[in-house]
N, C-alpha and C. Protein backbone atom coordinates (compact mmCIF):
# COMPACT_ATOMS: atom_id res chain seq x y z
N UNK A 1 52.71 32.80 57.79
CA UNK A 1 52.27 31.42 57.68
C UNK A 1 52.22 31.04 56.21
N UNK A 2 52.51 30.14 55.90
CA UNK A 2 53.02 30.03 54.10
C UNK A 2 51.67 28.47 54.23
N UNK A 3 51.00 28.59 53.39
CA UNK A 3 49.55 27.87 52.83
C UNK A 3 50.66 27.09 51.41
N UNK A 4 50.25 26.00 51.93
CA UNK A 4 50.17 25.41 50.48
C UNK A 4 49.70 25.27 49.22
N UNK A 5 49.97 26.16 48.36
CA UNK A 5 48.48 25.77 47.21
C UNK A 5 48.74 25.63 45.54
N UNK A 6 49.42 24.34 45.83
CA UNK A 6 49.47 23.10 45.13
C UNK A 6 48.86 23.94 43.49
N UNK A 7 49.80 25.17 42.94
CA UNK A 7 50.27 25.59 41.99
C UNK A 7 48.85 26.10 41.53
N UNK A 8 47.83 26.39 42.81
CA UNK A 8 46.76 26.88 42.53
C UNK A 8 45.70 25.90 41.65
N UNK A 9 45.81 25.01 41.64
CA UNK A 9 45.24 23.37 40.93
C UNK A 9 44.12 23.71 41.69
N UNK A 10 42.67 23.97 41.05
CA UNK A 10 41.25 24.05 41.76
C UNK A 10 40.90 22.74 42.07
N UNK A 11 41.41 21.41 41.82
CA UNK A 11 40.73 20.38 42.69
C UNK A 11 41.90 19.91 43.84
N UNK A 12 43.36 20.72 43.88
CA UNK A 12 43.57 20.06 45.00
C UNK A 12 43.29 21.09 46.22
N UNK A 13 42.87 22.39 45.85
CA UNK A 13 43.00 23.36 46.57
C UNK A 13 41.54 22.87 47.50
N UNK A 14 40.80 21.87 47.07
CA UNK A 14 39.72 21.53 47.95
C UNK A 14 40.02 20.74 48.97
N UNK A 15 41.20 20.76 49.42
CA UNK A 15 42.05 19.85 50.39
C UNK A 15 42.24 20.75 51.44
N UNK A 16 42.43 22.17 51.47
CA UNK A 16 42.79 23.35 52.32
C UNK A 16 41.29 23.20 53.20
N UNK A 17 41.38 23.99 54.14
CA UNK A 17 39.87 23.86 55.09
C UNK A 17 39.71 25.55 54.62
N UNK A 18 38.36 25.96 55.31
CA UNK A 18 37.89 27.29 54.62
C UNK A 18 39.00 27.97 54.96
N UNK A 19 38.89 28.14 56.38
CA UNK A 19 40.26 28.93 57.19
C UNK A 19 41.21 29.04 56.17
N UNK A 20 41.56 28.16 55.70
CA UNK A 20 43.27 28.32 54.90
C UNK A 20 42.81 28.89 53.06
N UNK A 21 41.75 28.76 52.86
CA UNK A 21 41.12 29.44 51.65
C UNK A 21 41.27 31.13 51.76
N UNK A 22 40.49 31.31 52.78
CA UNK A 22 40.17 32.80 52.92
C UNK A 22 41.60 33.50 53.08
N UNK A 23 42.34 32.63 54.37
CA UNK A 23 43.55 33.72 54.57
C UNK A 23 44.67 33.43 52.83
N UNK A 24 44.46 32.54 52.41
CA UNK A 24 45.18 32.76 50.95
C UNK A 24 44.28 33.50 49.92
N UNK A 25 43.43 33.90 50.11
CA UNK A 25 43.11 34.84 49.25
C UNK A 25 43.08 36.21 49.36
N UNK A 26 42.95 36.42 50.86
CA UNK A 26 43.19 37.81 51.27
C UNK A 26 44.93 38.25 51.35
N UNK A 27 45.78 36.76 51.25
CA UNK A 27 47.20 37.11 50.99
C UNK A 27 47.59 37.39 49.15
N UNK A 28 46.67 36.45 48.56
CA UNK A 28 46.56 36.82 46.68
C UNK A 28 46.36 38.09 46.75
N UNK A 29 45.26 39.28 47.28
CA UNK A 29 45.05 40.20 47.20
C UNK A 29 45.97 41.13 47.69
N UNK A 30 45.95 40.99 48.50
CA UNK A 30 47.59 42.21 49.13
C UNK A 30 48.88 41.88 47.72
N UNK A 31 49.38 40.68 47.45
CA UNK A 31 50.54 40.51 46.69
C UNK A 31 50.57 41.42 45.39
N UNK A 32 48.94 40.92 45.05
CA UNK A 32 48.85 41.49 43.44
C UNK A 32 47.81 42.69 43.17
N UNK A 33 47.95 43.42 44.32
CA UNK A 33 46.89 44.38 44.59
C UNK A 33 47.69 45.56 43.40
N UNK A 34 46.31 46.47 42.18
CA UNK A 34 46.82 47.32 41.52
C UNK A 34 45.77 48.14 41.38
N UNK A 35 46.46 49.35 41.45
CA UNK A 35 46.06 50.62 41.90
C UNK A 35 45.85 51.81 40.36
N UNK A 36 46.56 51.22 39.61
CA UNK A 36 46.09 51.94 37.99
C UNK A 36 45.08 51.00 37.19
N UNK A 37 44.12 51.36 36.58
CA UNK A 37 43.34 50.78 35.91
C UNK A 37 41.79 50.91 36.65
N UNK A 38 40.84 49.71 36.16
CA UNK A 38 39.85 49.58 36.94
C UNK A 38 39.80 48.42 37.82
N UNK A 39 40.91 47.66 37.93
CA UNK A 39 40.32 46.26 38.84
C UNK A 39 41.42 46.83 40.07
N UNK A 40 40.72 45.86 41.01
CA UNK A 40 41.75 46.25 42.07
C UNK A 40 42.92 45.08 42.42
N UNK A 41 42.98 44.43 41.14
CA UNK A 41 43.98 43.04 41.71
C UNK A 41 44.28 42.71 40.10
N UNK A 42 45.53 42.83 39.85
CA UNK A 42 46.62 42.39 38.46
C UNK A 42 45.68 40.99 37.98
N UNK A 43 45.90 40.62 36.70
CA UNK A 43 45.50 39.36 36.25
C UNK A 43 45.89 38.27 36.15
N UNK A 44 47.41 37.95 36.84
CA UNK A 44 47.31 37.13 37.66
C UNK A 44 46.77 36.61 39.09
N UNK A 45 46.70 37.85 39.62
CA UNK A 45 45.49 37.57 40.69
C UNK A 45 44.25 37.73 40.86
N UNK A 46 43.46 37.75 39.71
CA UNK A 46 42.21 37.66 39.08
C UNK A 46 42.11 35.71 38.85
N UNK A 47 43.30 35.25 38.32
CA UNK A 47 43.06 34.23 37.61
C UNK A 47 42.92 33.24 39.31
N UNK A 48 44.24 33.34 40.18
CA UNK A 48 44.36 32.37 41.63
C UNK A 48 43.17 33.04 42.02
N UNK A 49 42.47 34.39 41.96
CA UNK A 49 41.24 34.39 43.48
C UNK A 49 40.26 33.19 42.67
N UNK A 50 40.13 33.07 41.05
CA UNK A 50 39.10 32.15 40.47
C UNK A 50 39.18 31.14 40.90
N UNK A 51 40.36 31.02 41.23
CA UNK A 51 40.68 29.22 41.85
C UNK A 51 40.79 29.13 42.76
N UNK A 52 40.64 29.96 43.69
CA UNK A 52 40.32 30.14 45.10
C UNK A 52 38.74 30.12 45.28
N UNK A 53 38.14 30.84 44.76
CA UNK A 53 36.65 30.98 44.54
C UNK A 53 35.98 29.35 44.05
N UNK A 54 36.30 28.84 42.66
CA UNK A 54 36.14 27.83 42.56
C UNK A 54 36.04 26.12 43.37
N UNK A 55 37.46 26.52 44.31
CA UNK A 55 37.47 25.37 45.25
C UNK A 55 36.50 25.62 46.37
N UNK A 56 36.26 26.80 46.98
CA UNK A 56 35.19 26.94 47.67
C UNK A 56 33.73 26.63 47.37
N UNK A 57 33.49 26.72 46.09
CA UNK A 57 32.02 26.25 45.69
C UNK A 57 32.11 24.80 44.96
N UNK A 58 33.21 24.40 44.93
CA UNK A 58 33.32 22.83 44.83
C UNK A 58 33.14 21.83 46.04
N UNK A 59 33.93 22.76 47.23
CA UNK A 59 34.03 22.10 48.75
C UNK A 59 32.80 22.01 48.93
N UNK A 60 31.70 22.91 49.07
CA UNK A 60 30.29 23.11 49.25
C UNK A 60 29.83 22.58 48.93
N UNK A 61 29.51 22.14 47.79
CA UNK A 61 28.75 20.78 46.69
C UNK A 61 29.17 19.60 47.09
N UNK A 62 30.48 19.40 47.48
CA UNK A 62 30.78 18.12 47.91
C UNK A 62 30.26 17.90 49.37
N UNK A 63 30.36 18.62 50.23
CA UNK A 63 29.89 18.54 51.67
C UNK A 63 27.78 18.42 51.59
N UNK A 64 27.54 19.19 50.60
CA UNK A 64 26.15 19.18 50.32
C UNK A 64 25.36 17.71 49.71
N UNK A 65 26.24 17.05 49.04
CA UNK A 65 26.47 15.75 48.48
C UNK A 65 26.38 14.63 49.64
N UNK A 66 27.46 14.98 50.41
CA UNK A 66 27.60 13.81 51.77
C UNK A 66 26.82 14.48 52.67
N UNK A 67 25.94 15.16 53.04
CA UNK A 67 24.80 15.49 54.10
C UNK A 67 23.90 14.46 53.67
């Protein structure tokens, strides 16, 4: 299933619903998953989970906003 994510842009990625957040980040992680060093994910996929992470606690504030 191919997610759109709009070049990883943290305010349009608040357009995705959670569903489509989570499974693109658990697909960031498999892609750029690394096994030498101490992290478990390359730094480019350090930088998209931030902006994955980010749009999720933006979506939240905004939904917390309109309650």
């Amino acid at each position: 299933m191919k997610i759109k994510t709009y070049g990883f842009d943290r305010h349009k990625l608040t357009a995705l619903t959670y569903d489509e957040l989570e499974a693109l980040m658990q697909q960031v992680t498999e892609e750029h998953a690394c096994s030498d060093g101490i992290y478990m994910v390359d730094a480019k996929g350090r930088k998209k989970i931030d902006a994955i992470g980010w749009a999720v606690y933006y979506k939240n504030k905004q939904e917390k906003a309109n309650a």
